[in-house]
Protein backbone atom coordinates (compact mmCIF):
# COMPACT_ATOMS: atom_id res chain seq x y z
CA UNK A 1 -78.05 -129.70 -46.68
CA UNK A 2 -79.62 -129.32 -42.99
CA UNK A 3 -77.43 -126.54 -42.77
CA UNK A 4 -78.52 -124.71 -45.25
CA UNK A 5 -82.37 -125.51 -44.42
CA UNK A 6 -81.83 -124.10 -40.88
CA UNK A 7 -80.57 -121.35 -41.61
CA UNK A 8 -82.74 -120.11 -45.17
CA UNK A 9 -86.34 -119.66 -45.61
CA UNK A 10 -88.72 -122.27 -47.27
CA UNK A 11 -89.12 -119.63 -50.04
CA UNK A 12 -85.58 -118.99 -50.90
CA UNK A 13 -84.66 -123.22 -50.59
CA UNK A 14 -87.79 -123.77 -52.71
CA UNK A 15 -86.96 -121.29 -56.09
CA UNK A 16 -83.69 -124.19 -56.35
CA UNK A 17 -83.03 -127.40 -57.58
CA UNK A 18 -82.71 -130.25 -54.97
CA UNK A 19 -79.03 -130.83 -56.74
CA UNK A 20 -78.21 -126.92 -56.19
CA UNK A 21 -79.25 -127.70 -52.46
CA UNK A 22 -77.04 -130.60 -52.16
CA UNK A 23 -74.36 -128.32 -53.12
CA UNK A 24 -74.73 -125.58 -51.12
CA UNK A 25 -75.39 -127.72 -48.04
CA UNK A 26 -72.29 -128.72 -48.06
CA UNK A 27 -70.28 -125.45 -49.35
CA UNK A 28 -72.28 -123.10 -47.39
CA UNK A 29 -69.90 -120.67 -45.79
CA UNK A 30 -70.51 -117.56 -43.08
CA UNK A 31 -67.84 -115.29 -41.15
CA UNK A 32 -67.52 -112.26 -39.40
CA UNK A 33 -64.77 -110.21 -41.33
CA UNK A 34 -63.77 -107.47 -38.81
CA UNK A 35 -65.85 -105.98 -36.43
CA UNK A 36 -65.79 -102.82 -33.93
CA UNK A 37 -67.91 -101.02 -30.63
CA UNK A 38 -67.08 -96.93 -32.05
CA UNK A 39 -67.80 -93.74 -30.75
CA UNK A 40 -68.60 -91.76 -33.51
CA UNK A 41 -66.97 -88.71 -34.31
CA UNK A 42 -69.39 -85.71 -34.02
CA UNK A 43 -69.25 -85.45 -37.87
CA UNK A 44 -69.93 -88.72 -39.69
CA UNK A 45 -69.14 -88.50 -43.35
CA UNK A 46 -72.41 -86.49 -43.93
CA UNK A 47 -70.93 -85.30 -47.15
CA UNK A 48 -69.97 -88.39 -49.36
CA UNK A 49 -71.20 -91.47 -50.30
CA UNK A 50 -69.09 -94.19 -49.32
CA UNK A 51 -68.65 -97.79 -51.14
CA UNK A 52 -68.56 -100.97 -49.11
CA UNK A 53 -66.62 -103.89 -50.45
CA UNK A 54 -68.80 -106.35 -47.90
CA UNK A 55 -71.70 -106.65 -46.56
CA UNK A 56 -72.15 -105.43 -42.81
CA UNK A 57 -75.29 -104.69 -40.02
CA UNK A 58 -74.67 -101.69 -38.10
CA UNK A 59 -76.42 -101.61 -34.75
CA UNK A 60 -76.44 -98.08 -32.58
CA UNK A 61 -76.77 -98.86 -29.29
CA UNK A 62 -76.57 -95.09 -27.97
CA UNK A 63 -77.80 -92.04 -29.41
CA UNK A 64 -78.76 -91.69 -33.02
CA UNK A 65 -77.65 -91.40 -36.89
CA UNK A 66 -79.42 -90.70 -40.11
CA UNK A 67 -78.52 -92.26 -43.03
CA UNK A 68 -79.23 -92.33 -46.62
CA UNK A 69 -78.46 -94.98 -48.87
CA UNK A 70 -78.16 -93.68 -52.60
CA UNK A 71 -81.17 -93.28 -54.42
CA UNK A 72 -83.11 -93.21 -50.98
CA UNK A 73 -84.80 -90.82 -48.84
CA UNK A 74 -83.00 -90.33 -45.56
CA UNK A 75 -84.21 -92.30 -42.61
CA UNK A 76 -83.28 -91.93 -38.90
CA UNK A 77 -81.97 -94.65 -36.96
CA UNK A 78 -82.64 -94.48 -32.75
CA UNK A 79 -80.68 -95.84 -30.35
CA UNK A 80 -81.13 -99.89 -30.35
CA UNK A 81 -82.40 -99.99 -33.87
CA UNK A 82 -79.81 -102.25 -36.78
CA UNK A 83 -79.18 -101.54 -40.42
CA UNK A 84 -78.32 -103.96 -42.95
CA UNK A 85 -75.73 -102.42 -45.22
CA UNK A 86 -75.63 -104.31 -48.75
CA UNK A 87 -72.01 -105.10 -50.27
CA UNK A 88 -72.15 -102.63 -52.95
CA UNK A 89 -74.20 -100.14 -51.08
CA UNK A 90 -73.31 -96.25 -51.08
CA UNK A 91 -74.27 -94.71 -48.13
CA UNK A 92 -73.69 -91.17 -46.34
CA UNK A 93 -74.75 -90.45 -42.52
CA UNK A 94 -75.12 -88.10 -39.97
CA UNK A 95 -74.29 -87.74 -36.23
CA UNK A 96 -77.64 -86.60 -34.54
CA UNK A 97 -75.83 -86.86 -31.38
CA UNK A 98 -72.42 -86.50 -30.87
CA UNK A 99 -70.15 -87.58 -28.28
CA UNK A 100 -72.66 -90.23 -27.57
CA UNK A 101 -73.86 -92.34 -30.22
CA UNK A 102 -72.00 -95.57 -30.19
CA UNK A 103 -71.97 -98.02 -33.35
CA UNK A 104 -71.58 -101.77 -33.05
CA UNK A 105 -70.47 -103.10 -36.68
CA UNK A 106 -69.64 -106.29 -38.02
CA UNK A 107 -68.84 -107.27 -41.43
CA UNK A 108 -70.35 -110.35 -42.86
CA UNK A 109 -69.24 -112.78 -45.86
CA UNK A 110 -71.24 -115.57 -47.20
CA UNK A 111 -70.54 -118.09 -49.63
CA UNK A 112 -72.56 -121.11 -51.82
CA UNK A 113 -70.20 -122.67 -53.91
CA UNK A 114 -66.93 -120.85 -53.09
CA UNK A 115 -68.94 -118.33 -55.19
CA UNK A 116 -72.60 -117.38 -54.82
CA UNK A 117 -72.62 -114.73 -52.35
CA UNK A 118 -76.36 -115.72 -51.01
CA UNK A 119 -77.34 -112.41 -49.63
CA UNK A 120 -76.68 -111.12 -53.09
CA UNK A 121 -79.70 -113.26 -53.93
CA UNK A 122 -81.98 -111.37 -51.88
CA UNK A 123 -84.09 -107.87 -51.36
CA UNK A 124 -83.21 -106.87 -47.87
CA UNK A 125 -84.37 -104.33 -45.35
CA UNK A 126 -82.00 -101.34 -44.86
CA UNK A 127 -83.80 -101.10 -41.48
CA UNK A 128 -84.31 -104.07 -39.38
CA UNK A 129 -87.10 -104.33 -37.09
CA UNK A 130 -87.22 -104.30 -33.32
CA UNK A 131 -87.65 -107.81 -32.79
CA UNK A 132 -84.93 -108.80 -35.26
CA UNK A 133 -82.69 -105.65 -33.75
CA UNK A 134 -82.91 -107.07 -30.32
CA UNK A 135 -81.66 -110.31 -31.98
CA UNK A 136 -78.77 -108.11 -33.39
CA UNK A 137 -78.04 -107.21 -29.64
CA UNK A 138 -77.75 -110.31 -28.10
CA UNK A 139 -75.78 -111.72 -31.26
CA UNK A 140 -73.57 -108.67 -30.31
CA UNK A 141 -72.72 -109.45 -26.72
CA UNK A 142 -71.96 -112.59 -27.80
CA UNK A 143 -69.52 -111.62 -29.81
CA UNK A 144 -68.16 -109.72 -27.17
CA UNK A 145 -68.14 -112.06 -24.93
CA UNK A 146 -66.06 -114.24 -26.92
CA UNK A 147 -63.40 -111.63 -27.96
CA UNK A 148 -63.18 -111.25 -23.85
CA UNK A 149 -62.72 -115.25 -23.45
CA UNK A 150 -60.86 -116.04 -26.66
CA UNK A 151 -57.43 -115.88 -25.37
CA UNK A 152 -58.29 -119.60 -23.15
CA UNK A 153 -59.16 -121.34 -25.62
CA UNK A 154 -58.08 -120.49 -29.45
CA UNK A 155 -60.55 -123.52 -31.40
CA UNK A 156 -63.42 -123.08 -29.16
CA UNK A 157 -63.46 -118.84 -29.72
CA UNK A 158 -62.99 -119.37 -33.84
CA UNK A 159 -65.93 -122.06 -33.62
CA UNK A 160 -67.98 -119.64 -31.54
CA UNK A 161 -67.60 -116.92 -34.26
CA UNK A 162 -68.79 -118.99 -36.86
CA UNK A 163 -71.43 -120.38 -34.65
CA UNK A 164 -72.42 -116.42 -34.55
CA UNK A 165 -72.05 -115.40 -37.63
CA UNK A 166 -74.42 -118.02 -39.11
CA UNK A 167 -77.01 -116.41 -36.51
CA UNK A 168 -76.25 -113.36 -37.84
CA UNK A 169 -76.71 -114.49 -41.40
CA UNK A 170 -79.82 -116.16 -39.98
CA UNK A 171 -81.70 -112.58 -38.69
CA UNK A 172 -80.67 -111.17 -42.20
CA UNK A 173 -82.10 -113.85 -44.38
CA UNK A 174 -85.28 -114.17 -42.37
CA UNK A 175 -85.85 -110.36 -42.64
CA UNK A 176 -85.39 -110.37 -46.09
CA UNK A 177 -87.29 -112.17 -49.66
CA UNK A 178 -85.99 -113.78 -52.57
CA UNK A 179 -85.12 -111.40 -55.86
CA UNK A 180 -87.18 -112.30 -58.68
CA UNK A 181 -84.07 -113.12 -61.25
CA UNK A 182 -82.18 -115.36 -58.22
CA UNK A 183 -83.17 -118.47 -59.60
CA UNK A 184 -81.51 -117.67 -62.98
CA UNK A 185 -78.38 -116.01 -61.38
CA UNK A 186 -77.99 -119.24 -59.76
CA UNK A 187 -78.31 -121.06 -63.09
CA UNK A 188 -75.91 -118.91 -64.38
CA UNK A 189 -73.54 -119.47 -61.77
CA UNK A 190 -73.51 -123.42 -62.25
CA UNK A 191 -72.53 -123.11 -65.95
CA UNK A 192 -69.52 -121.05 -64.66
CA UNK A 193 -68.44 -123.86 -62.04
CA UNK A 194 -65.48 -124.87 -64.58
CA UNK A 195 -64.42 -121.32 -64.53
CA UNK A 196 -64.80 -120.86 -61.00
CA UNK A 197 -63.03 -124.67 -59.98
CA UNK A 198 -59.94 -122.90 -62.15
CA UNK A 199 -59.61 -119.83 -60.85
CA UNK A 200 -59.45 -121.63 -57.30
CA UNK A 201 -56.87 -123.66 -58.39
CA UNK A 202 -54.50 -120.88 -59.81
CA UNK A 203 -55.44 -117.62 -58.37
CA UNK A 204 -51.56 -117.08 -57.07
CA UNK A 205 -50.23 -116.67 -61.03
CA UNK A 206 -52.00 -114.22 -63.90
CA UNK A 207 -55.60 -115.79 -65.68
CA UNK A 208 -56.28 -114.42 -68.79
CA UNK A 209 -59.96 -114.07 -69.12
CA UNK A 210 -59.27 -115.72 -72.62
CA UNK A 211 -57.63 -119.10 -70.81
CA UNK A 212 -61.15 -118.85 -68.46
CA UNK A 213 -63.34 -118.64 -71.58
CA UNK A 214 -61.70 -121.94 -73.26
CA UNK A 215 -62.88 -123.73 -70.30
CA UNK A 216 -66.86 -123.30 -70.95
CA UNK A 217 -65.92 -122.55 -74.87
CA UNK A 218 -66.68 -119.05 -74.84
CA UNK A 219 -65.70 -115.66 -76.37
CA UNK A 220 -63.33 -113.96 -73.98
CA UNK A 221 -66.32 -110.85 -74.34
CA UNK A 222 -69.19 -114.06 -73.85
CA UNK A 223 -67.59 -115.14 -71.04
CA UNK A 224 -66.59 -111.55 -69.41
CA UNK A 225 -70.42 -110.56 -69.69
CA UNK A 226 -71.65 -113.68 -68.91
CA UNK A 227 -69.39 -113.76 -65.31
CA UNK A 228 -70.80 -110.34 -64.61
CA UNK A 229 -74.25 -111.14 -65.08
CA UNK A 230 -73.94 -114.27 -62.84
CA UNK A 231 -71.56 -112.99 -60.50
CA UNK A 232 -71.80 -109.39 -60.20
CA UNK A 233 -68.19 -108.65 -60.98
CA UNK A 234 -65.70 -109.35 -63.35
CA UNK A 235 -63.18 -112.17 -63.67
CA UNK A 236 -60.34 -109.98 -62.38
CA UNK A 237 -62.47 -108.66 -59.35
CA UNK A 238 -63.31 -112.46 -58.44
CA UNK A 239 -59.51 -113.51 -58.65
CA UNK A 240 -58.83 -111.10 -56.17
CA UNK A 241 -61.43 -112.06 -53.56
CA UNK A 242 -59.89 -115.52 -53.79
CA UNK A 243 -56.66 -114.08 -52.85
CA UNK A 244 -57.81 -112.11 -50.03
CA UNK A 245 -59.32 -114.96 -48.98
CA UNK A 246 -56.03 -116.72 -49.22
CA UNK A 247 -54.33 -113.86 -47.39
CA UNK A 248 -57.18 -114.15 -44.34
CA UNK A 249 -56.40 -117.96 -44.15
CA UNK A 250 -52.32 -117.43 -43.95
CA UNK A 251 -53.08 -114.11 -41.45
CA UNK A 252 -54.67 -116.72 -39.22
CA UNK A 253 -52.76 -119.73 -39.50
CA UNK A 254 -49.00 -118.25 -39.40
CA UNK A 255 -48.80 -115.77 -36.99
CA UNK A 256 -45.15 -115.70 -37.59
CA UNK A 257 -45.01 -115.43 -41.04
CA UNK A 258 -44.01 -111.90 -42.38
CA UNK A 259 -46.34 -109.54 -44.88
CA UNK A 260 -44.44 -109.38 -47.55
CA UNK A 261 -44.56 -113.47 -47.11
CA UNK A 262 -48.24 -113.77 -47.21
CA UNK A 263 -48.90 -111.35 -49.99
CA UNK A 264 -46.54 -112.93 -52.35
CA UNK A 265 -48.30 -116.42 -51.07
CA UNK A 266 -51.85 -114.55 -52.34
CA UNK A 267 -50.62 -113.85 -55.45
CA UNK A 268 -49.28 -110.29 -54.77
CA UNK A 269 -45.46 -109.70 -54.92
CA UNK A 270 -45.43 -105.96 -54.01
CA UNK A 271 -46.55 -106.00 -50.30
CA UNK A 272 -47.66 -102.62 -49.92
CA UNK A 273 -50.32 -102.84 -52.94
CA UNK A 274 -51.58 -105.88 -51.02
CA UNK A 275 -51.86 -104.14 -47.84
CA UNK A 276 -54.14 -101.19 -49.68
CA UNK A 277 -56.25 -104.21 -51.14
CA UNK A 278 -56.48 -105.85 -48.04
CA UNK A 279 -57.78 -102.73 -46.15
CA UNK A 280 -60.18 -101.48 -48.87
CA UNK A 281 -61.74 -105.46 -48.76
CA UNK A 282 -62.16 -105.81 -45.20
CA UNK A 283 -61.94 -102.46 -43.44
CA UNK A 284 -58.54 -103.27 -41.60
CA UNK A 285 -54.62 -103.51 -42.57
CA UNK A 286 -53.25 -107.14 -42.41
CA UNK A 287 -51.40 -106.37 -39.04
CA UNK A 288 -54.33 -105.44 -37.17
CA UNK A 289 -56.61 -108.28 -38.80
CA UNK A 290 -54.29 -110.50 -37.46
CA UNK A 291 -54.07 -109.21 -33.67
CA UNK A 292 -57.52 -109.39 -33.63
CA UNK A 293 -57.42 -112.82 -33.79
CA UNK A 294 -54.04 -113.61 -31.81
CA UNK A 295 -53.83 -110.53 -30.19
C-alpha cells in the first residue's frame, strides 16, 4: 500500500475503499513499453489522425510541433515542453521545424489489479507544464543513461527502468485529477475480479464470453456491456492484452527461444498475425523489442 500512496495523490487514494487500497498496493504495476530519441521527418502525419494502443509522454527537446488531439483546437508545443498522450487518443501533428525537432517518447503501461489501467481513471493534461516538463527531462536522461550502462549489469538496468517508470507515472498522476465516475468504474471492476482471475488463468486457449458470464452469473450481453463499461474494452480485446503481456515476459526471459515459439506460447499459433498484434500494441516488432533489452 506505501507504494501506491507515494506515488498517487491524497485525492485519487481517498475516492477508494481502504480494501481497494490494500489491493492495489500490492498489484500496482508501471513499465516503460518501448521508447525512442527521433528526428522527425519534415512532414509529420499532418493529415490523419492516428490511434494509440498505450499511453505515452512525448517530450521535444529541439525545435517544435503542433498537435491536435481530436475534438481539440490545435496547440503548439516548443522545444522542452512534454505531452501526455492518452491510450485511446487520436492525434495528428505538424513539423514546425524540420530537420531539427527531435522527439523523446516513451510508452507507459500501468496496472491495479492485473486490470485497472489507473491513468484511465483520471482527466489529464495534454500539455504538461514547465516544472513537470523539466521533470520529464531528467526522467529522460535517466533513461538514457541506463540504456548506455545496461549491458554491465542486466537486474540492476531492468530495476532501474521500473524505478523510472514509476517516476514517470508519478509526474503524470500529480499533473492530473480524478474523473468524476472513477470511483464506480472501480466498483465495477471488483465485481468482474472472477472474470478477470479466469481469463488470467486461460488466456493461451479460446474464452467464450458465455463461459466468462457463468462465472459472475450473467447474460453473455450483461456481462459483454458490463466489461466494457468497467474496463473500457471488450472481453476479446482484454484476452489479448494478457497475451501480449505473456509474449513481453517470454521476449525477455528466452532470448533464445524462436517467434513462432513465443506466439504459440501467447496463445497465437500463426506467428505472423502475432507479430502485426505485437507491433500495433507496443509500437515495435517482437525482434526489435527484444534487442532492446538484450541487444
Amino acid at each position: 500500500m506505501d507504494k501506491v500512496i507515494d506515488l498517487m495523490s491524497d485525492s485519487i487514494i481517498s475516492a477508494f475503499n481502504t480494501k481497494f487500497m490494500e489491493l492495489a498496493g500490492r498489484s500496482l504495476e508501471v513499465e516503460i513499453i518501448g521508447h525512442s530519441r527521433t528526428l522527425l521527418e519534415p512532414i509529420h502525419c499532418p493529415d490523419y489522425f492516428a490511434s494509440r494502443e498505450i499511453a505515452g509522454v512525448n517530450q521535444y527537446v529541439n525545435g517544435s510541433i503542433e498537435y491536435e488531439i481530436r475534438g481539440r483546437r490545435p496547440e503548439t508545443v516548443s522545444s522542452g515542453m512534454a505531452i501526455i498522450l492518452p491510450a485511446g487518443t487520436m492525434m495528428r501533428s505538424r513539423n514546425m521545424n524540420p530537420g531539427r525537432t527531435i522527439s523523446v517518447w516513451h510508452n507507459i503501461r500501468c496496472s491495479i489489479l492485473d486490470s485497472i489501467d489507473p491513468l484511465s481513471l483520471l482527466d489529464m493534461p495534454a500539455l504538461l507544464s514547465v516544472s513537470d516538463s523539466r521533470k520529464v527531462g531528467e526522467i529522460n536522461r535517466e533513461i538514457a543513461k541506463a540504456e548506455a550502462e545496461k549491458g554491465s549489469s542486466f537486474i540492476r538496468y531492468v530495476a532501474r527502468r521500473h524505478e523510472l517508470a514509476a517516476q514517470l507515472f508519478s509526474v503524470i498522476v500529480g499533473a492530473s485529477s480524478l474523473k468524476p465516475e472513477a470511483g464506480l468504474l472501480v466498483r465495477r471492476t471488483e465485481r468482474l475480479l472472477p472474470v478477470l482471475d479466469h481469463i488470467r488463468r486461460n488466456f493461451t486457449r479460446q474464452i467464450t464470453t458465455r463461459e466468462l458470464a457463468e462465472r459472475i452469473s450473467l447474460s453473455p450481453p450483461q456481462l459483454f456491456n458490463l466489461f466494457r463499461e468497467a474496463m473500457g474494452m471488450s472481453p476479446g480485446k482484454y484476452v489479448q492484452m494478457q497475451r501480449m503481456r505473456r509474449a513481453q515476459e517470454l521476449l525477455l526471459m528466452e532470448s533464445d527461444m524462436r517467434i513462432c515459439e513465443i506466439a504459440e506460447k501467447s496463445g497465437y499459433p500463426d506467428q505472423f498475425h502475432f507479430s502485426r498484434l505485437f507491433k500495433k500494441s507496443f509500437g515495435v516488432s517482437p525482434e526489435l523489442f527484444r534487442q532492446q533489452f538484450h541487444g
